[in-house]
Protein backbone atom coordinates (compact mmCIF):
# COMPACT_ATOMS: atom_id res chain seq x y z
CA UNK A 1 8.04 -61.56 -4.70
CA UNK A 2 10.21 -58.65 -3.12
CA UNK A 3 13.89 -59.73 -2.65
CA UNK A 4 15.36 -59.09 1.03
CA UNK A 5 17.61 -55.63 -0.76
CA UNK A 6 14.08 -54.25 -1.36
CA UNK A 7 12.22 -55.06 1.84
CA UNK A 8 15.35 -53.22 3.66
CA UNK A 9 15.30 -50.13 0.91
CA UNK A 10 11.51 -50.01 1.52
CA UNK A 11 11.66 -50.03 5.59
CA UNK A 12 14.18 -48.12 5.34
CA UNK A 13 12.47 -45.46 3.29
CA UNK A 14 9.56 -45.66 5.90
CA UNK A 15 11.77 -44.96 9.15
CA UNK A 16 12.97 -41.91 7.10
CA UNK A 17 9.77 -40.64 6.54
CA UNK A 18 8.61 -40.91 10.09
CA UNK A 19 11.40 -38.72 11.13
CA UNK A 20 11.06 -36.27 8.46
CA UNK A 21 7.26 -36.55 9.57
CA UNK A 22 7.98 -35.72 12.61
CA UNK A 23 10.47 -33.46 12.40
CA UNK A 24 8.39 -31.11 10.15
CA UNK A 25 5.26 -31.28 12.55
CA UNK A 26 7.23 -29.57 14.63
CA UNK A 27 8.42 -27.59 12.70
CA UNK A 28 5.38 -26.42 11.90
CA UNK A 29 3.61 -26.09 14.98
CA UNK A 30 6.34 -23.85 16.74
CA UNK A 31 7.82 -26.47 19.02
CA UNK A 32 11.22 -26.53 16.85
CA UNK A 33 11.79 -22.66 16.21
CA UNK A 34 14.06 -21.34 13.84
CA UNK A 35 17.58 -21.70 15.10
CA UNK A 36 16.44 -24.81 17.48
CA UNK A 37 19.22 -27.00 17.10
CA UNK A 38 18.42 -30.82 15.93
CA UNK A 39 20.15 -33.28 17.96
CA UNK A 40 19.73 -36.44 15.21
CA UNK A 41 20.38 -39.25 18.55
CA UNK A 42 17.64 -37.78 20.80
CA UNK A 43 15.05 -37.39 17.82
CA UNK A 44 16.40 -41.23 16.84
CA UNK A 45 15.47 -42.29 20.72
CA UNK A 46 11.97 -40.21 20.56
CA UNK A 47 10.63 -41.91 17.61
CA UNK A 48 12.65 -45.36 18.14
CA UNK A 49 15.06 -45.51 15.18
CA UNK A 50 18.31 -45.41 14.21
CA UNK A 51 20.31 -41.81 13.62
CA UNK A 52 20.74 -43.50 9.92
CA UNK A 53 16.47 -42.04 8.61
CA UNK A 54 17.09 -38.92 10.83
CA UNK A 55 19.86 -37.80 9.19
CA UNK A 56 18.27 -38.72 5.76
CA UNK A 57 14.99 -37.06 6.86
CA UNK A 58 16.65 -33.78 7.72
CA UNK A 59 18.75 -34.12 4.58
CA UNK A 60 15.42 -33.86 2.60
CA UNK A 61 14.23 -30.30 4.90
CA UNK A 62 17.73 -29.28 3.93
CA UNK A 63 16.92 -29.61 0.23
CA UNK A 64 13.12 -27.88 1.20
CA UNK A 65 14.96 -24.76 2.72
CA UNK A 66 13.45 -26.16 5.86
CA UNK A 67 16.70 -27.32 7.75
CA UNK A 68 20.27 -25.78 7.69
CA UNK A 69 23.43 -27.56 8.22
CA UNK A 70 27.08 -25.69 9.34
CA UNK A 71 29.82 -27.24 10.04
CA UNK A 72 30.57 -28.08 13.85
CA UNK A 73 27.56 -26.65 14.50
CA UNK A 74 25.07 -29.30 13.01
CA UNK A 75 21.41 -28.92 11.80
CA UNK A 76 19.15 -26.49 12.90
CA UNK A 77 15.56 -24.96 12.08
CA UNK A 78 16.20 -22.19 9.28
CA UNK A 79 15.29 -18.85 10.19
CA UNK A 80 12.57 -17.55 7.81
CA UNK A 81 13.16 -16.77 4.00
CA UNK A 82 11.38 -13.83 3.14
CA UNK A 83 11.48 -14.66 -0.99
CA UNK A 84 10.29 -18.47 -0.17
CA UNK A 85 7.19 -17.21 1.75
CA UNK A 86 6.60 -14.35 -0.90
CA UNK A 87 6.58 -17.06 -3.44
CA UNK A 88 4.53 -19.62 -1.06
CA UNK A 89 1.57 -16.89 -0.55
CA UNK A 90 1.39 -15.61 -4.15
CA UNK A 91 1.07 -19.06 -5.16
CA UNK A 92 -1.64 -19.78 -2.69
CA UNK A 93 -3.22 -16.68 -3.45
CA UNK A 94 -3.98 -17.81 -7.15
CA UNK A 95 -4.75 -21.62 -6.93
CA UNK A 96 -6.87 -21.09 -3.44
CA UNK A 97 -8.92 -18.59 -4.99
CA UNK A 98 -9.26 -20.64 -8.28
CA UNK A 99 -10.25 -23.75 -5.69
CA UNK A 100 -12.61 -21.64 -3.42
CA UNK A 101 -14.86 -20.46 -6.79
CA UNK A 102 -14.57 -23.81 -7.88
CA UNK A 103 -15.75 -25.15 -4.51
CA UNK A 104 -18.73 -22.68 -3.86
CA UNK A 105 -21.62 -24.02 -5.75
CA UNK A 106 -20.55 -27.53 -3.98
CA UNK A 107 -20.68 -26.05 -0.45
CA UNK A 108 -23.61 -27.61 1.87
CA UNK A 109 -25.34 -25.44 4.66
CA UNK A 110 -23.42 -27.73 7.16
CA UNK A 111 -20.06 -26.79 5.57
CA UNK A 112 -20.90 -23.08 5.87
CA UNK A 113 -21.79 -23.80 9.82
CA UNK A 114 -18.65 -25.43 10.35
CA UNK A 115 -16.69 -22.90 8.81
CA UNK A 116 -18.51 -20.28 10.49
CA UNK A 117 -17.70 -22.25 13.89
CA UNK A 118 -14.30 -22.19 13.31
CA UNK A 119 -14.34 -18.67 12.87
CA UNK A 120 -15.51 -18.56 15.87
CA UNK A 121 -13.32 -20.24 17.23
CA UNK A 122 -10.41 -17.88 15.75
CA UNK A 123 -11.79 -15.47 17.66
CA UNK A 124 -11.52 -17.12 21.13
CA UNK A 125 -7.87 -17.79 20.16
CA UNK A 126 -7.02 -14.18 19.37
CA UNK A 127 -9.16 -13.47 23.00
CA UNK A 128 -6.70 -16.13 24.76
CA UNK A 129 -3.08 -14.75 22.35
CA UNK A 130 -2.97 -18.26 21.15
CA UNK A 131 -0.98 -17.51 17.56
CA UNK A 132 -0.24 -21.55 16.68
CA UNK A 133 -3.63 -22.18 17.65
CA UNK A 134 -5.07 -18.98 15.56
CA UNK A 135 -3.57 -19.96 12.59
CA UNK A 136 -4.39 -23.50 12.17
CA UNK A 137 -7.84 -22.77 12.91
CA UNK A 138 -7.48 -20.57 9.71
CA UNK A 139 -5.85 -23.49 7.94
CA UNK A 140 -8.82 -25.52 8.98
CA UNK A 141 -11.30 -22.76 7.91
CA UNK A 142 -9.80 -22.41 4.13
CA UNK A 143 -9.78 -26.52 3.94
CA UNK A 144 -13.27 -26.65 4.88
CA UNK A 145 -14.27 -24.55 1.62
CA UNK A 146 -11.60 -25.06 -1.04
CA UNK A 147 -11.84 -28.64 -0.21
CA UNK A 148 -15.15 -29.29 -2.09
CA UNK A 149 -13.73 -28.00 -5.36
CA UNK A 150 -14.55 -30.39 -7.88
CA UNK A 151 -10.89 -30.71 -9.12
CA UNK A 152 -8.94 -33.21 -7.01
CA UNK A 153 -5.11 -32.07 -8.29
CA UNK A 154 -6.28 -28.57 -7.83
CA UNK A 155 -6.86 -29.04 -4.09
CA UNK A 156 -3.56 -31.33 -3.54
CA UNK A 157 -2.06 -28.28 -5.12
CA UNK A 158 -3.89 -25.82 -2.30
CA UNK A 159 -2.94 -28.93 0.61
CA UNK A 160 0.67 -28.80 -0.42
CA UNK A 161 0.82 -25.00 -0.35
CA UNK A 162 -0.86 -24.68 3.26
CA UNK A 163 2.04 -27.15 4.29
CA UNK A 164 4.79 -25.18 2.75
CA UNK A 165 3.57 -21.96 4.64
CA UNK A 166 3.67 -24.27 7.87
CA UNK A 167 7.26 -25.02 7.37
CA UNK A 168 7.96 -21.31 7.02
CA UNK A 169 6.72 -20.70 10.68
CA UNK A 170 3.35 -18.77 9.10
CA UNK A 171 1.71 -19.12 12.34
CA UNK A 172 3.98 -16.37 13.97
CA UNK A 173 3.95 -14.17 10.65
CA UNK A 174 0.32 -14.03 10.43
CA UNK A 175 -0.52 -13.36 13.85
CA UNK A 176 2.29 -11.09 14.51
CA UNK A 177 1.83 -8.79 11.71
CA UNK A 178 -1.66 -7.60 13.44
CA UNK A 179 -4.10 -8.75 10.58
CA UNK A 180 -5.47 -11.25 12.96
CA UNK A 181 -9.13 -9.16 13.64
CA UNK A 182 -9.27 -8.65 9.89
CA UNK A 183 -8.57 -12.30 9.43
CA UNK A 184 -12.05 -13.39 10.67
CA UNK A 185 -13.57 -10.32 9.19
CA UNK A 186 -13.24 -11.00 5.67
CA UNK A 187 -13.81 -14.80 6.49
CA UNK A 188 -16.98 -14.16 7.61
CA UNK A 189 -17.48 -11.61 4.55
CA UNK A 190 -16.47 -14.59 2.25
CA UNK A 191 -18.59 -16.98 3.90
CA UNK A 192 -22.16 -14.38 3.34
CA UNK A 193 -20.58 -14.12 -0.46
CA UNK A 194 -20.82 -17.78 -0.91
CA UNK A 195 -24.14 -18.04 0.71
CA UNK A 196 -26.14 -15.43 -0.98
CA UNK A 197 -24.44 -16.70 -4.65
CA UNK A 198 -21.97 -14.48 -5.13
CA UNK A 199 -20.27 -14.74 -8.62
CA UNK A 200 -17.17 -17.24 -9.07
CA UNK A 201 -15.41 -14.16 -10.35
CA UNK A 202 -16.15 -11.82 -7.17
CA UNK A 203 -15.05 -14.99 -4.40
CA UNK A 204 -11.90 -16.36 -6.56
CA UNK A 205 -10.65 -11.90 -6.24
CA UNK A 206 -11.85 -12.18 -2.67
CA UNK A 207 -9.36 -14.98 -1.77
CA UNK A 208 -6.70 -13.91 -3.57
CA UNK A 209 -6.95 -10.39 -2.32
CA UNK A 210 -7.18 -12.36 1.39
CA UNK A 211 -3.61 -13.67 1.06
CA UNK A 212 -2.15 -10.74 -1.19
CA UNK A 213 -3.15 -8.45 1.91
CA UNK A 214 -1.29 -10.85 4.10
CA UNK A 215 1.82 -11.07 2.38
CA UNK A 216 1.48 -6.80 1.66
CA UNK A 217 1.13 -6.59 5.94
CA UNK A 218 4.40 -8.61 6.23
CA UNK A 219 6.31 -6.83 4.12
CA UNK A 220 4.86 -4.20 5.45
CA UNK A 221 3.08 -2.33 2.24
């Protein structure tokens, strides 16, 4: 039977990582920009706990390169870091495309649709100048296909990634850096790849060439 020291350490553990949840879905959809200032009493009221897991929760974005902290200035959103989101895509680049070949031959005609949908969809957003709401319908998009590779740790691995590149403010980058029309493009060009049996060889180079042209338009290349 738990004692009452680790019953405390344990619900104290979970109010910290409701405020770090929240916190970094804010983060990550563009309501806390970089350089918003985090006030750790109002986000305690909001959420309905003490300062004591909000200050531990933005102690662990700290540690992420999420969160900065200056002296009599307090915590704030960082700004972007060009070398972690370098390192974020280049990663994704090689374990997405991995996942996607991986995932192909397990793809149903109803996972196609939806991803074709949400392509779609993309293309309202970039009609309307919606960037958050671009960008995580190409999050959804990439989940719908790399999800059904056959390798569980592999697509944790390709989850954890896509979260990272939410943190950096990706949203903004992607949409900003005017590869948005040749976002749904090539999705749709990967999607006919996959459906007319394309080799795992030609869609793993198609993915990875689909981020590597991303992080080449940011920089810029």
């Amino acid at each position: 039977m738990a004692s009452v020291a680790e019953s405390l350490d344990s619900l104290s553990l979970g109010k910290a990582r409701l405020a770090y949840d929240y916190i970094n879905e804010r983060i990550s959809d563009g309501t806390f920009a970089p350089g918003h200032r985090l006030v750790l009493g109002s986000i305690a009221s909001q959420i309905g706990v003490s300062t004591v897991p909000v200050r531990e929760a933005v102690r662990m974005l700290e540690a992420e390169g999420v969160v900065t902290f200056e002296r009599n200035v307090g915590a704030q959103v960082a700004g972007l870091d060009p070398a972690l989101y370098s390192h974020a895509m280049e990663s994704l680049a090689v374990i997405e495309g991995y996942a996607t070949a991986s995932a192909a031959p397990h793809l149903t005609s109803d996972d196609l649709c939806q991803a074709r949908h949400t392509n779609g969809e993309m293309e309202d957003a970039l009609h309307d100048a919606d960037s958050v709401r671009f960008m995580e319908l190409n999050a959804r998009f990439h989940h719908l296909i790399f999800r059904r590779s056959p390798n569980p740790h592999l697509v944790d691995l390709v989850e954890r990634t896509w979260r990272r590149l939410g943190q950096l403010q990706h949203a903004r980058l992607g949409f900003g850096a005017n590869r948005a029309p040749e976002y749904i493009a090539e999705h749709e060009h990967l999607i006919h790849l996959i459906e007319s049996g394309a080799s795992a060889s030609v869609i793993e180079k198609t993915v990875r060439e689909h981020h590597q042209t991303t992080l080449r338009s940011y920089f810029g290349l």
